[in-house]
N, C-alpha and C. Protein backbone atom coordinates (compact mmCIF):
# COMPACT_ATOMS: atom_id res chain seq x y z
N UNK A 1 6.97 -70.61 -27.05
CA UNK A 1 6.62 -69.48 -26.19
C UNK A 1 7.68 -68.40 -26.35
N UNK A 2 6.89 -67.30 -26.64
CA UNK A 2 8.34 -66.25 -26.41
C UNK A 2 7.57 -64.94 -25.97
N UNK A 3 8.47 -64.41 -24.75
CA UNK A 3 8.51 -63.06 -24.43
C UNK A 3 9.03 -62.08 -24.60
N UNK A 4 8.27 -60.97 -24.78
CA UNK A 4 9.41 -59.73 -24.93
C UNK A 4 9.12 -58.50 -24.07
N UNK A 5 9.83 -57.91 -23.77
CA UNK A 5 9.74 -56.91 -22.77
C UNK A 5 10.71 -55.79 -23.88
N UNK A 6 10.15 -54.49 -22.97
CA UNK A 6 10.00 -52.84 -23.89
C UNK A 6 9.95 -52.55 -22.48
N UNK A 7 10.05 -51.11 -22.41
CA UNK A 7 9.35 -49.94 -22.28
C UNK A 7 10.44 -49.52 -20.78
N UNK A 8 11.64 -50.07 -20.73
CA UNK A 8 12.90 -49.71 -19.75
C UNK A 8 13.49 -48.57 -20.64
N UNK A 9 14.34 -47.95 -19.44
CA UNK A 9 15.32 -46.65 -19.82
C UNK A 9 15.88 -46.14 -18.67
N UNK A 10 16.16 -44.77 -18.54
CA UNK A 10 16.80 -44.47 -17.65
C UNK A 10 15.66 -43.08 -16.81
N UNK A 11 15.35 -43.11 -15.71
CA UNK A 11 14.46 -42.34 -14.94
C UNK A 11 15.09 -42.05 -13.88
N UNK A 12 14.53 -40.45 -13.28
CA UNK A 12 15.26 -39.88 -11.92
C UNK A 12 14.33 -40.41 -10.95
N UNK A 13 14.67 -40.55 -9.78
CA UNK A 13 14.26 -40.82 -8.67
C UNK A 13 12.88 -40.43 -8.47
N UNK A 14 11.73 -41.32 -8.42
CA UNK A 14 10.65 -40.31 -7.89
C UNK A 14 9.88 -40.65 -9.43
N UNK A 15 10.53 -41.17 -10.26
CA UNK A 15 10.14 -41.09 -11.98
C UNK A 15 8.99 -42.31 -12.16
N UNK A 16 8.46 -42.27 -13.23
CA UNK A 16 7.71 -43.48 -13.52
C UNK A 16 8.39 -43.87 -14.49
N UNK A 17 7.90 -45.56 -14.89
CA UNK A 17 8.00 -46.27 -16.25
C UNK A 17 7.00 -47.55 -16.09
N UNK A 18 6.74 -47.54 -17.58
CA UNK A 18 5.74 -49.22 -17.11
C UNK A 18 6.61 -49.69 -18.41
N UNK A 19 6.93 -50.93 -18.22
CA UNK A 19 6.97 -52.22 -18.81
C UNK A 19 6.27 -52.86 -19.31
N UNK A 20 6.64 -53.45 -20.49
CA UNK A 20 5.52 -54.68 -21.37
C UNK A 20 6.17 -55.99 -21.32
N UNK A 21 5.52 -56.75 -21.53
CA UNK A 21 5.64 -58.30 -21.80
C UNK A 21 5.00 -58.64 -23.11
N UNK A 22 5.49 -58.92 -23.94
CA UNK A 22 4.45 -59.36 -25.14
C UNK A 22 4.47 -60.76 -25.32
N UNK A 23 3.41 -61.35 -25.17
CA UNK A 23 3.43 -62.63 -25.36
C UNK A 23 2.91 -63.63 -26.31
N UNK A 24 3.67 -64.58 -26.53
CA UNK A 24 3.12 -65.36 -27.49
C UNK A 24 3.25 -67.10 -27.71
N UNK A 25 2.88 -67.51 -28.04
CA UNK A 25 2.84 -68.80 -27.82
C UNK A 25 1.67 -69.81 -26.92
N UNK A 26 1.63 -68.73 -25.84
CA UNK A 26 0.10 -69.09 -24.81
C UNK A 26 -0.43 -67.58 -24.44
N UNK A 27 -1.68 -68.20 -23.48
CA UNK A 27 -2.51 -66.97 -23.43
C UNK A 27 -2.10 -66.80 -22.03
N UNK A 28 -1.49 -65.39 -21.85
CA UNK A 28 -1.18 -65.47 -21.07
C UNK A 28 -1.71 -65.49 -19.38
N UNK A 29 -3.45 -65.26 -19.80
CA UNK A 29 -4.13 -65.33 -18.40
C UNK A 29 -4.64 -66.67 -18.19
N UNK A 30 -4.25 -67.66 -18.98
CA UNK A 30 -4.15 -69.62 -18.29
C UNK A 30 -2.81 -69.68 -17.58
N UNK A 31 -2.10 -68.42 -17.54
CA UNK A 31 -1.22 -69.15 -16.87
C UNK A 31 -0.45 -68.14 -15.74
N UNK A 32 0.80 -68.00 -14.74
CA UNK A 32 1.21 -67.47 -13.51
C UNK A 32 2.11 -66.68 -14.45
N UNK A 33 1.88 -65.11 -14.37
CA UNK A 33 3.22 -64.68 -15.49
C UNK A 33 3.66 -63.80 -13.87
N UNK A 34 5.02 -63.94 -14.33
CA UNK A 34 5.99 -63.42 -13.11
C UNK A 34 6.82 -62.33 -13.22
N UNK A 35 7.29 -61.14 -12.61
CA UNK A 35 8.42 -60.10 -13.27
C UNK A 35 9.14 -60.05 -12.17
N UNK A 36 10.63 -60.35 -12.74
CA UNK A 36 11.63 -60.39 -12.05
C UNK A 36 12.74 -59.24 -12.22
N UNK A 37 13.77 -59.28 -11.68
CA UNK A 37 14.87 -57.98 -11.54
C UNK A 37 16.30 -58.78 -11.31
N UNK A 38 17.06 -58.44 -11.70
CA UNK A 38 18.34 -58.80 -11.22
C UNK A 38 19.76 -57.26 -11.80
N UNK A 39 19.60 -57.04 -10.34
CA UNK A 39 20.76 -55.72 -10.28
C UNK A 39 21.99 -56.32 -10.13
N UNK A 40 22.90 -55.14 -10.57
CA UNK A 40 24.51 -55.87 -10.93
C UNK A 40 25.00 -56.23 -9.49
N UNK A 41 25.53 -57.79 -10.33
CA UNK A 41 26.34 -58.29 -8.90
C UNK A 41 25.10 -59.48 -7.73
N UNK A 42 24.09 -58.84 -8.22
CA UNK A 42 23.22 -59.69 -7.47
C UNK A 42 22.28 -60.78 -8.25
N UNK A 43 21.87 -61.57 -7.15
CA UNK A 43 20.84 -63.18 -7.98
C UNK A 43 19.76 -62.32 -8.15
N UNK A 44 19.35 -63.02 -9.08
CA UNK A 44 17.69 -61.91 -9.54
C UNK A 44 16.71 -62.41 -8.86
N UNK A 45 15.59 -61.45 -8.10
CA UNK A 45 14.75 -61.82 -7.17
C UNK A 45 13.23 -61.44 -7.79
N UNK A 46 12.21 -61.88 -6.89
CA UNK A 46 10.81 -62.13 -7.73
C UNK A 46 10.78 -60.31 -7.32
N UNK A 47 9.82 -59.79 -8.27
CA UNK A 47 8.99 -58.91 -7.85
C UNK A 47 7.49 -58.55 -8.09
N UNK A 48 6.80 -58.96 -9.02
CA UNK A 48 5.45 -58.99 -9.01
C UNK A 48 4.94 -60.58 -9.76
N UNK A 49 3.68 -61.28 -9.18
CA UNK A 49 3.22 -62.08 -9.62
C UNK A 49 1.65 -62.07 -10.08
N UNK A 50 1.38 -62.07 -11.59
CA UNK A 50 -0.26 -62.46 -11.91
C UNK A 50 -1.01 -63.67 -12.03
N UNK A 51 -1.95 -63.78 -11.57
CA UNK A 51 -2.22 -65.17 -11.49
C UNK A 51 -3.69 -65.41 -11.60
N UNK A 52 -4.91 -66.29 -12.00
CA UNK A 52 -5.74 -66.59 -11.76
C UNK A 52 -6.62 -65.14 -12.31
N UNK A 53 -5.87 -66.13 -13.53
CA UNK A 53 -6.71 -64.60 -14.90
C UNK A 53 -6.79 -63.74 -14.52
N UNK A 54 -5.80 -62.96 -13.51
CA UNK A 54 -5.36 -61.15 -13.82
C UNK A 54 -5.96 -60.78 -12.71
N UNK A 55 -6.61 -61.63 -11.81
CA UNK A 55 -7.22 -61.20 -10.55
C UNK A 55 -6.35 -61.43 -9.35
N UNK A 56 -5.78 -62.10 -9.12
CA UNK A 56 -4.51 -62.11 -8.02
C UNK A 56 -3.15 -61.48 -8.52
N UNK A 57 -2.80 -60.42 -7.76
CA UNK A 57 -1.58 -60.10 -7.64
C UNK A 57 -0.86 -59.58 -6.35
N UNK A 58 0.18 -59.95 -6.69
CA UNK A 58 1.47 -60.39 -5.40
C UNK A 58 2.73 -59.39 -5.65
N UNK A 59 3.30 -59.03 -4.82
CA UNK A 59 4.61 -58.15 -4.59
C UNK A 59 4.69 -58.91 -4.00
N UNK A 60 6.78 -58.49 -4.41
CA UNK A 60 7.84 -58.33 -3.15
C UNK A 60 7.46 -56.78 -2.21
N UNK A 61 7.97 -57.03 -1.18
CA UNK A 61 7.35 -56.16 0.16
C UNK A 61 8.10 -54.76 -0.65
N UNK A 62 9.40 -55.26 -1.00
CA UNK A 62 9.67 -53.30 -1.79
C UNK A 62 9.74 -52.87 -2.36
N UNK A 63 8.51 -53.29 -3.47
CA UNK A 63 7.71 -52.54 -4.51
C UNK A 63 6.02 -52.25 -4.25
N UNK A 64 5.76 -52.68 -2.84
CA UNK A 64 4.39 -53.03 -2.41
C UNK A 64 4.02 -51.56 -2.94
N UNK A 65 2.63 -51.24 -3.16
CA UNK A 65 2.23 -49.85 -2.92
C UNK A 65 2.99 -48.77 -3.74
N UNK A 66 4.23 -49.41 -4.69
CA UNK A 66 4.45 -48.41 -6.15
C UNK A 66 4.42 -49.33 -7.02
N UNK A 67 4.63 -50.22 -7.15
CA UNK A 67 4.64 -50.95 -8.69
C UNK A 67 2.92 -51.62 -8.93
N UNK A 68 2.75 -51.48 -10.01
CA UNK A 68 1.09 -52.45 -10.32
C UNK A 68 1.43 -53.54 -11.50
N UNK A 69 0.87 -54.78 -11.32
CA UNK A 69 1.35 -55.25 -12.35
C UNK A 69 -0.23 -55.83 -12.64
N UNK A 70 -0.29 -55.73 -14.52
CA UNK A 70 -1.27 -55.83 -14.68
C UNK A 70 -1.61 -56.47 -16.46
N UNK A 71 -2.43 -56.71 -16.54
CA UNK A 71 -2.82 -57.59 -17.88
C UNK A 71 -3.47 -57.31 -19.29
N UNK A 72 -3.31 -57.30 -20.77
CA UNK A 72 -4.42 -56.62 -21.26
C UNK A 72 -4.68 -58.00 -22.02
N UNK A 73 -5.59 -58.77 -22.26
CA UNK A 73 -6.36 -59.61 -23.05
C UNK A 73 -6.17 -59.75 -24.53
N UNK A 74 -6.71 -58.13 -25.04
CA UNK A 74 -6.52 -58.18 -26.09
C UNK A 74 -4.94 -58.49 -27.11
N UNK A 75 -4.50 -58.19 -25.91
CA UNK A 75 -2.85 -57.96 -26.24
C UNK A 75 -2.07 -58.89 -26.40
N UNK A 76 -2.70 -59.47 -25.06
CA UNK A 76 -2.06 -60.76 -24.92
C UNK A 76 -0.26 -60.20 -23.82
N UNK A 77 -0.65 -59.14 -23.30
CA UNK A 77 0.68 -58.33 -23.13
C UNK A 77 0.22 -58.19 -21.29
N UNK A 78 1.27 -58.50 -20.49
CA UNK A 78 1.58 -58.24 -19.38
C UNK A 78 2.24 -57.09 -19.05
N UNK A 79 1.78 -56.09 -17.89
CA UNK A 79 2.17 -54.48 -17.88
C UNK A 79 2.79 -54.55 -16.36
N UNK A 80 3.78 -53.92 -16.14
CA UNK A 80 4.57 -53.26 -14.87
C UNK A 80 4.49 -52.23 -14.64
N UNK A 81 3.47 -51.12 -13.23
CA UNK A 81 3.89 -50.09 -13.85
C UNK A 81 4.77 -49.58 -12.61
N UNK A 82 5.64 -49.14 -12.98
CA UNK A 82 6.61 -48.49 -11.45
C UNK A 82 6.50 -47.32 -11.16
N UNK A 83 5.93 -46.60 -10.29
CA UNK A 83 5.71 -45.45 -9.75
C UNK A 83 7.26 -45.15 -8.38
N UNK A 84 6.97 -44.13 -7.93
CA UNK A 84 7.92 -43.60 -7.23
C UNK A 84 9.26 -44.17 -7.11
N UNK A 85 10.14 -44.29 -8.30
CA UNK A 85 10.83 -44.81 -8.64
C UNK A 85 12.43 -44.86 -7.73
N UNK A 86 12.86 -45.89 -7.53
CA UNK A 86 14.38 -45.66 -6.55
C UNK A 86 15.68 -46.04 -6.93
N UNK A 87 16.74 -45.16 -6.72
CA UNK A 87 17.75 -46.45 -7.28
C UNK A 87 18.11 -47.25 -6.98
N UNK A 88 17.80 -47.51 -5.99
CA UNK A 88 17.40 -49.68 -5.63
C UNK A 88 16.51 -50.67 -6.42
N UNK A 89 15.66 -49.67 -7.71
CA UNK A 89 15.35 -50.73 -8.27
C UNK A 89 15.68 -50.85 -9.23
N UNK A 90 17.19 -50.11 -9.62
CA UNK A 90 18.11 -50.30 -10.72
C UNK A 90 18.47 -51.65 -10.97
N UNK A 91 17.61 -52.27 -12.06
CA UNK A 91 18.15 -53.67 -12.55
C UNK A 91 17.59 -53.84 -13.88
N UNK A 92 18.10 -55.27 -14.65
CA UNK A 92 17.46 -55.66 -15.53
C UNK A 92 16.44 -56.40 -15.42
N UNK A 93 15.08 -56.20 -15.69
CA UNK A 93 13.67 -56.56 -15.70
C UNK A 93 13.41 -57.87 -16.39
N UNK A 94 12.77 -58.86 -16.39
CA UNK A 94 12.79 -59.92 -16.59
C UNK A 94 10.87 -60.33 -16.24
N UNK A 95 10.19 -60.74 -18.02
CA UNK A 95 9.33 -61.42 -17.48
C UNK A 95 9.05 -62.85 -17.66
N UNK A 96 8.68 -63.71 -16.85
CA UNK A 96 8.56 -65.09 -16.93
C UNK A 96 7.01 -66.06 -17.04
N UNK A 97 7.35 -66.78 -17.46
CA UNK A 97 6.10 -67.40 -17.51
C UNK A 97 6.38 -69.09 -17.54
N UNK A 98 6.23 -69.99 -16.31
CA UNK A 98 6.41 -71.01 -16.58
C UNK A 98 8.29 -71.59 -16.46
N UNK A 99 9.27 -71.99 -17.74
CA UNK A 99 10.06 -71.54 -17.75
C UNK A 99 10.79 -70.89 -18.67
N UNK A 100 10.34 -70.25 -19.54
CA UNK A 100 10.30 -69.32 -20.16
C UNK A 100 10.85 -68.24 -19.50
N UNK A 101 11.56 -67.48 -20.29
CA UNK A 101 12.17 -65.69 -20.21
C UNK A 101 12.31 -65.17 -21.16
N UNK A 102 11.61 -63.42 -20.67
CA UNK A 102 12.05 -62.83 -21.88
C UNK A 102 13.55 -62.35 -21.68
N UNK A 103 13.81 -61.55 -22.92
CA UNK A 103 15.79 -61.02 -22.88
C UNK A 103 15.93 -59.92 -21.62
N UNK A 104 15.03 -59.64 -21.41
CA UNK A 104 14.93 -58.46 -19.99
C UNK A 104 14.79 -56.79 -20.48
N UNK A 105 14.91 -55.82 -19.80
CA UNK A 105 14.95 -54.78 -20.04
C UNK A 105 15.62 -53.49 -19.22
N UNK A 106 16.34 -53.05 -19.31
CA UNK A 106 17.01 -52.21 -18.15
C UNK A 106 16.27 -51.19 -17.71
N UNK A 107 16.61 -50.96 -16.70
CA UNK A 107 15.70 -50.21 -15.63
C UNK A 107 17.00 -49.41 -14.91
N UNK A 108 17.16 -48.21 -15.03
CA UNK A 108 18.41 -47.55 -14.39
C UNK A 108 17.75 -46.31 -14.08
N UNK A 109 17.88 -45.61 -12.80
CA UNK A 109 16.90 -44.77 -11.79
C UNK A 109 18.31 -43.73 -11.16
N UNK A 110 18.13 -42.80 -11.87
CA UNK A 110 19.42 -41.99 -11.65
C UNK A 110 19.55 -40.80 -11.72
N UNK A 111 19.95 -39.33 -11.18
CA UNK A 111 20.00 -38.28 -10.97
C UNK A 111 21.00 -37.76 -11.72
């Protein structure tokens, strides 16, 4: 199994970015793919969960209502997309599947 994640950089406040997952090894709608964060200094915490072939999805409460996380088939690729962006959600991005990780991706939200 291996993941890879793209599509981090550096955005001002208020900014968008979406994230990829590329996956390989399984498909990824048999199974719970997860995107995580871990900002400096801190344990890395959940923030979006897909599940039950791309039809259930779950936030943490403070990304509810800006982040979408979402699936493409053909791709085989898991998408993040972050809208109204903060610098609280300055971290490195992390997607999971199982126990599997990808290398992460930085996410830095800055003026």
């Amino acid at each position: 199994v291996r993941l890879v994640e793209s599509g981090g950089g550096l955005v001002q406040p208020g900014g968008s970015l979406r994230l990829s997952c590329a996956v390989s090894g399984v498909t990824f709608s048999d199974y719970v793919m997860r995107w995580f964060r871990q900002a400096p200094g801190k344990v890395r915490e959940f923030v979006a969960t897909l599940s039950n072939a791309g039809e259930t999805k779950t936030y943490v409460d403070s990304v509810r209502g800006r982040f979408t996380i979402s699936g493409d088939n053909a791709k085989n690729t898991v998408y993040l997309q972050m809208n109204s962006l903060k610098p609280e959600d300055t971290a490195v991005y992390y997607c999971n599947v199982h126990t599997y990780w990808g290398q992460g991706t930085q996410v830095t939200v800055s003026s």
